[in-house]
Protein backbone atom coordinates (compact mmCIF):
# COMPACT_ATOMS: atom_id res chain seq x y z
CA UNK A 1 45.12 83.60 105.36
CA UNK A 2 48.42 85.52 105.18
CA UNK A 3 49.04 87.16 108.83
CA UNK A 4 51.36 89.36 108.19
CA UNK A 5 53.14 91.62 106.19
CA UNK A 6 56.81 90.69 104.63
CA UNK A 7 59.69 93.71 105.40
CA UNK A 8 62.72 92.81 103.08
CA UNK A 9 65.95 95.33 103.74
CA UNK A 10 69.88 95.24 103.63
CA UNK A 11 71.60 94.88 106.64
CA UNK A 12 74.53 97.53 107.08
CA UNK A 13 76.92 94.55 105.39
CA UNK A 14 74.69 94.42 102.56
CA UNK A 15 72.93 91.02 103.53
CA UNK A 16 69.34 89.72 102.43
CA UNK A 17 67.41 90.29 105.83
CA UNK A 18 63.59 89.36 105.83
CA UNK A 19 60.71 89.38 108.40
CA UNK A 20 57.50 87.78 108.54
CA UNK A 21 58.53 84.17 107.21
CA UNK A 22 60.00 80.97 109.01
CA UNK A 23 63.52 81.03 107.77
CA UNK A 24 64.15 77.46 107.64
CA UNK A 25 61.67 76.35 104.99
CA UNK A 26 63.32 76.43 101.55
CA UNK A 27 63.14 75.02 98.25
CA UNK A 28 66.37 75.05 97.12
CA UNK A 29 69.90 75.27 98.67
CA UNK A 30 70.87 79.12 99.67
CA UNK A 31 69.75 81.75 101.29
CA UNK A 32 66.76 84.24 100.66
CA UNK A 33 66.97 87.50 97.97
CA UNK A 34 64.90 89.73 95.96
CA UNK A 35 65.24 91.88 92.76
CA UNK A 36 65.93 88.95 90.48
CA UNK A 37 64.82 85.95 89.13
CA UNK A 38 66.75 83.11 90.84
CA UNK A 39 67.09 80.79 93.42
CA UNK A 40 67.44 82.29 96.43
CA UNK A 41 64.19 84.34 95.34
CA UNK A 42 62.54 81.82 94.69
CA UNK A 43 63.32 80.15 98.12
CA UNK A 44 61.58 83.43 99.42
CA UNK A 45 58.60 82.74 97.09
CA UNK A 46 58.39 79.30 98.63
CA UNK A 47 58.43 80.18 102.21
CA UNK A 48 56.03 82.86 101.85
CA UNK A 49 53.35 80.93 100.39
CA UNK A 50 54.04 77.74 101.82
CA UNK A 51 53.17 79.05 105.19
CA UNK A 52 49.36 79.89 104.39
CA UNK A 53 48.58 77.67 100.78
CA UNK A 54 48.82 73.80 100.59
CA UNK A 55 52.21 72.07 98.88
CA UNK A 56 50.83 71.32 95.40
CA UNK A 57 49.06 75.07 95.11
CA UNK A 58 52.43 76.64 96.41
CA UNK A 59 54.56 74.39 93.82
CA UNK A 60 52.27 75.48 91.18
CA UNK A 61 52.84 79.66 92.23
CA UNK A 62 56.20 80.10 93.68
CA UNK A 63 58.01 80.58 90.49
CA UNK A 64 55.17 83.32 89.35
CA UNK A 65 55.45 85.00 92.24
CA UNK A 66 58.71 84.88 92.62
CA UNK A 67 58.43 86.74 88.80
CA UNK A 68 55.60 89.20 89.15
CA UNK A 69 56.44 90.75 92.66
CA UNK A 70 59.82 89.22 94.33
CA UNK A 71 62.05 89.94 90.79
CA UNK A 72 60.38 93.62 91.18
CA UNK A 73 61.32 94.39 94.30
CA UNK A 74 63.99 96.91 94.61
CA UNK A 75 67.48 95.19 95.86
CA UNK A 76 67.52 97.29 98.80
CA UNK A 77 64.18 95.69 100.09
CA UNK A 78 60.44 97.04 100.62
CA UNK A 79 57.37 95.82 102.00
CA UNK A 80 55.11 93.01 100.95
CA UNK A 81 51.63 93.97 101.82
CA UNK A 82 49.92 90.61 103.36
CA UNK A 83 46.53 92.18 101.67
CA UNK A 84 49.02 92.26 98.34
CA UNK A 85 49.67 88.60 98.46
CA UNK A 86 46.27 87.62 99.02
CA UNK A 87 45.03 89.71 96.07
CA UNK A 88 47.93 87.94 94.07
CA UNK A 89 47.17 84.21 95.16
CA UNK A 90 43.09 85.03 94.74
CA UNK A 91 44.71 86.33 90.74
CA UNK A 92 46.33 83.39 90.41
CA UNK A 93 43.29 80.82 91.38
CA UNK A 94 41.17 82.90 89.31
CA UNK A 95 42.63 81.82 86.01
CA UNK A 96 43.51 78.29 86.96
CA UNK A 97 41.90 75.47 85.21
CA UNK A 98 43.06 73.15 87.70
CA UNK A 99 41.71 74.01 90.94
């Protein structure tokens, strides 16, 4: 279950600031962003669902996610709705033939 909600926003230097995850889980080297489609937002992909869905079901989302909702954020931040992510992830598990 997803506890809480995820605020992205710019800092007054223009830097990637984000609440609501543990900042040192990562899947690649760099930092976290939003509003594209590349590493560093898909490191935020990661360490959202990583905290709440086991390794191989988060390695199977993280790049969609990162697609549908982190690459459509606006780059000066907004809010990820915890009840959003759930009803994303249930989505997801809905149409997979692996589970």
């Amino acid at each position: 279950m997803f506890l809480s909600d995820i605020i992205c926003y710019r800092d007054e230097n223009e830097n990637a600031i984000v609440e609501g995850i543990d900042h040192s889980i990562k899947y690649y080297p760099g930092d976290f962003e939003w509003g594209y489609g590349g590493a560093c937002p898909a490191n935020l992909a990661y360490a959202i669902l990583v905290q709440h869905l086991d390794s191989d079901e988060v390695k199977k989302l993280f790049q969609a996610f990162k697609w549908d909702v982190l690459a459509k954020l606006p780059v000066g931040g907004g809010l990820i709705k915890r009840t959003d992510i759930m009803a994303w992830v249930a989505n997801h598990r809905k149409y997979d033939k692996t589970r």
